[in-house]
C-alpha atoms as a PDB file:
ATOM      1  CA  UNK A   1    -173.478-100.287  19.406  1.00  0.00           C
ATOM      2  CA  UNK A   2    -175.858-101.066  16.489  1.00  0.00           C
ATOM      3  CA  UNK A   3    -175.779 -97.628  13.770  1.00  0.00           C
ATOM      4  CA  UNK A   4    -179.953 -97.919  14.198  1.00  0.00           C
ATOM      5  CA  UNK A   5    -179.782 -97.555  17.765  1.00  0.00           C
ATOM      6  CA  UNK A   6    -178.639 -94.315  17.600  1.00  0.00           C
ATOM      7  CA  UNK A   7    -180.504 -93.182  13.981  1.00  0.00           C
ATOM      8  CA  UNK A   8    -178.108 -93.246  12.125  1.00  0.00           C
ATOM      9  CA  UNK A   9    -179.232 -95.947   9.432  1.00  0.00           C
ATOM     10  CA  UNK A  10    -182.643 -96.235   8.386  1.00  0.00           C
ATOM     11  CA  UNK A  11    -182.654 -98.875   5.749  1.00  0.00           C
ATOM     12  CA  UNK A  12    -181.442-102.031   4.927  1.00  0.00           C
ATOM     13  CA  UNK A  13    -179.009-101.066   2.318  1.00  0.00           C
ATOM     14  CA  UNK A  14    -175.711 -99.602   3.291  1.00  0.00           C
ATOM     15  CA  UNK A  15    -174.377 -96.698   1.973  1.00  0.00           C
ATOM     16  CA  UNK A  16    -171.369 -94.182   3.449  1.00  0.00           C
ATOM     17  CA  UNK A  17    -172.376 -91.685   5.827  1.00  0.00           C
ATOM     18  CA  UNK A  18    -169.809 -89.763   7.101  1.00  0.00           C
ATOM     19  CA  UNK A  19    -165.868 -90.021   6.176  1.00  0.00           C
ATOM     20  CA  UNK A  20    -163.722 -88.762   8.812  1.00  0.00           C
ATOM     21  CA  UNK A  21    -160.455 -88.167   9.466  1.00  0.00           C
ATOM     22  CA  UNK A  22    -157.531 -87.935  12.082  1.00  0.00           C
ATOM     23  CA  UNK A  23    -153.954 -87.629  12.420  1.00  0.00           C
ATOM     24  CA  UNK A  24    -152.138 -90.582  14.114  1.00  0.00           C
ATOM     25  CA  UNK A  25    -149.052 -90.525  16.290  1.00  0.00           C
ATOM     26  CA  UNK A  26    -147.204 -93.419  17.191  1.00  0.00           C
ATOM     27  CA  UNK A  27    -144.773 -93.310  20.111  1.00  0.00           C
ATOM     28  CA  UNK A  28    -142.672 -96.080  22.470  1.00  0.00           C
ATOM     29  CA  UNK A  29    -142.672 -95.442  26.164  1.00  0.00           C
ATOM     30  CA  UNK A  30    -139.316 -96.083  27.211  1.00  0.00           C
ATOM     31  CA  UNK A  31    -139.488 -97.429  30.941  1.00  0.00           C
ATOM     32  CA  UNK A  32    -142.455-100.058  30.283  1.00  0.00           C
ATOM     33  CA  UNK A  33    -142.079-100.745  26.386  1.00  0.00           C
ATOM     34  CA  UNK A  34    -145.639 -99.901  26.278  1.00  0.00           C
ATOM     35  CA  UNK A  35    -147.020 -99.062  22.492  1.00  0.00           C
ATOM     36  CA  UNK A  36    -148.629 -95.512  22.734  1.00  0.00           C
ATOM     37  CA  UNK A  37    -151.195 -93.703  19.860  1.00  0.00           C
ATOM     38  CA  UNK A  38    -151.991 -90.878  20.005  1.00  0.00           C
ATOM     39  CA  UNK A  39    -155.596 -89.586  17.901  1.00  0.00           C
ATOM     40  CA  UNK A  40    -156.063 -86.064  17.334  1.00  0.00           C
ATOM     41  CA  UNK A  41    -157.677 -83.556  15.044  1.00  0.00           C
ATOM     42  CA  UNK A  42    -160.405 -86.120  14.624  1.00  0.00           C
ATOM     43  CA  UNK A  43    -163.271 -84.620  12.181  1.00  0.00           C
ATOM     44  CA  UNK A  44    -165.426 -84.669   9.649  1.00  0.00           C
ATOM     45  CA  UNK A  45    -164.047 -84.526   6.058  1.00  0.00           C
ATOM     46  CA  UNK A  46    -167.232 -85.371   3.399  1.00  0.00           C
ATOM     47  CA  UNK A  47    -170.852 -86.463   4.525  1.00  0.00           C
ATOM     48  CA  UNK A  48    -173.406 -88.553   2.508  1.00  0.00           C
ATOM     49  CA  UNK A  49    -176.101 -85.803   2.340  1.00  0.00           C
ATOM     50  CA  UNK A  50    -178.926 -87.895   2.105  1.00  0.00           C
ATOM     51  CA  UNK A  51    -178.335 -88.826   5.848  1.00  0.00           C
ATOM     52  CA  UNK A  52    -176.423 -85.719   6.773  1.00  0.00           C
ATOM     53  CA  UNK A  53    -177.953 -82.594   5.811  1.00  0.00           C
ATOM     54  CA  UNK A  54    -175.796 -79.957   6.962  1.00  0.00           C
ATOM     55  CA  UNK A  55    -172.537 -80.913   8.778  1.00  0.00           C
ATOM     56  CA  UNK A  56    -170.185 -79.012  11.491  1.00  0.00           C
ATOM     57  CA  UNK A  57    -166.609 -80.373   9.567  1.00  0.00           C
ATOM     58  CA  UNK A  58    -164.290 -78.278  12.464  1.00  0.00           C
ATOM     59  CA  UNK A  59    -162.315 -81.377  14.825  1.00  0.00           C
ATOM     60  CA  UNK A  60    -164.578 -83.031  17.600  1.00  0.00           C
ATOM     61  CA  UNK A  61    -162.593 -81.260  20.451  1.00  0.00           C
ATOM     62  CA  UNK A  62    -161.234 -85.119  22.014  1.00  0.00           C
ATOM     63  CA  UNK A  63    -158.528 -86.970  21.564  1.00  0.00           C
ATOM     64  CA  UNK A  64    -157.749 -90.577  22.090  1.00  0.00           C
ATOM     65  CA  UNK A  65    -154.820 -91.961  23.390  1.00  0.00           C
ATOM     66  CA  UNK A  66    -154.329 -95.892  22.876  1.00  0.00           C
ATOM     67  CA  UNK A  67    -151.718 -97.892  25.566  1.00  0.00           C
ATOM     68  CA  UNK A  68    -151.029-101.085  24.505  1.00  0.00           C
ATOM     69  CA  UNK A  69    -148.378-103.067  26.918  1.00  0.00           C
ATOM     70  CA  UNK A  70    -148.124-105.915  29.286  1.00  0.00           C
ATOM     71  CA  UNK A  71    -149.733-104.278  32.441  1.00  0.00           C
ATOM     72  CA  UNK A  72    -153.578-102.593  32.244  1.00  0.00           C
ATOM     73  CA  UNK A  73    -152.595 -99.831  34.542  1.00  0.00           C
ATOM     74  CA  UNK A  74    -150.892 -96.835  32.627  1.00  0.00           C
ATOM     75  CA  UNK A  75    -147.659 -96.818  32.202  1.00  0.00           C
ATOM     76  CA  UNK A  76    -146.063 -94.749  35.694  1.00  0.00           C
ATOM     77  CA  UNK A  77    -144.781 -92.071  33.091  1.00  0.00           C
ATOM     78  CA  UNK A  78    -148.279 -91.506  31.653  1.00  0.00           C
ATOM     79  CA  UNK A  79    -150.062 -91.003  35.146  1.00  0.00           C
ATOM     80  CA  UNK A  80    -150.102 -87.920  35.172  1.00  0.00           C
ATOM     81  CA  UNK A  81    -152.865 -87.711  32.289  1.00  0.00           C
ATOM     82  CA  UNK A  82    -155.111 -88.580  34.924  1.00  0.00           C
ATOM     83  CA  UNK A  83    -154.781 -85.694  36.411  1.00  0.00           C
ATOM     84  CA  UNK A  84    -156.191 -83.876  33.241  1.00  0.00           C
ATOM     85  CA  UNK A  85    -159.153 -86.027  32.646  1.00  0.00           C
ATOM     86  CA  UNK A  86    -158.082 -88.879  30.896  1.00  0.00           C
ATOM     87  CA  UNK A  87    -159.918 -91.778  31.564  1.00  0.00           C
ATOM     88  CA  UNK A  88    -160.148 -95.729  30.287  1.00  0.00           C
ATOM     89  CA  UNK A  89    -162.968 -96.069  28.384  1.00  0.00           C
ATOM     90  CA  UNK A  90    -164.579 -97.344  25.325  1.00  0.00           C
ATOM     91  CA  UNK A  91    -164.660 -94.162  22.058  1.00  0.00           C
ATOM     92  CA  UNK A  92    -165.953 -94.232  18.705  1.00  0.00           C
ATOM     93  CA  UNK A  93    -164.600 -92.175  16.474  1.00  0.00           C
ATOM     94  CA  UNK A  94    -167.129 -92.168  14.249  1.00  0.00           C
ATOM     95  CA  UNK A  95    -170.248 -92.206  16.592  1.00  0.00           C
ATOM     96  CA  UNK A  96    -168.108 -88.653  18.616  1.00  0.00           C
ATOM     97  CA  UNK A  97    -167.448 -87.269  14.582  1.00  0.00           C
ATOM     98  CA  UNK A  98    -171.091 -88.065  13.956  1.00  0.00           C
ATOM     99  CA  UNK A  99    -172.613 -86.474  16.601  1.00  0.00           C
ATOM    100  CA  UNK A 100    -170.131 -83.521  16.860  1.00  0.00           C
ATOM    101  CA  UNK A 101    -171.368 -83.058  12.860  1.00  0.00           C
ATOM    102  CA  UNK A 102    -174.747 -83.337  13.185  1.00  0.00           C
ATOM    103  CA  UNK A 103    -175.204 -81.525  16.283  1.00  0.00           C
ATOM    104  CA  UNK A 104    -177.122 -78.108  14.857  1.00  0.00           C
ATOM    105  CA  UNK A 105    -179.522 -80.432  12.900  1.00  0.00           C
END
């Protein structure tokens, strides 16, 4: 999605907003092969305050776990996420840090 859409930049001129961060790990499912990441502690760490006034820095409260293998179902290991509330879908880190950030402006 386009940054304007959702009011985040008002000019034409680009300048950083937001920095975030996040702690990647990196694991191998052993029956399938299939590459997992896991995203977590994913927050704010420095905002531009000429967009961002006042900013909540504290972790968004989601994580994001990435499967990359030869099948699109999960592997049968991982299933049980499901069951939890994962779901497939689409995330943007910096669009969830964002709005997590700017949420008592």
């Amino acid at each position: 999605m386009l940054l304007r859409e959702h009011g985040i930049l008002a000019g034409e001129i680009w300048q950083p907003v937001i920095a975030i961060r996040y702690r990647r790990d990196r694991f191998i499912e052993p029956l399938s092969g299939s590459r997992v990441s896991l995203d977590a502690d994913i927050a704010a760490v420095a905002v531009n305050p000429t967009f961002v006034s006042a900013a909540d820095l504290t972790p968004v409260g989601s994580a994001v776990i990435e499967v990359k293998g030869m099948s699109d179902e999960l592997p049968m290991a991982m299933r049980s996420l499901l069951h939890v509330g994962a779901r497939k879908g689409s995330f943007s880190k910096f669009l969830a840090v964002y709005n997590h950030a700017t949420a008592t402006q």
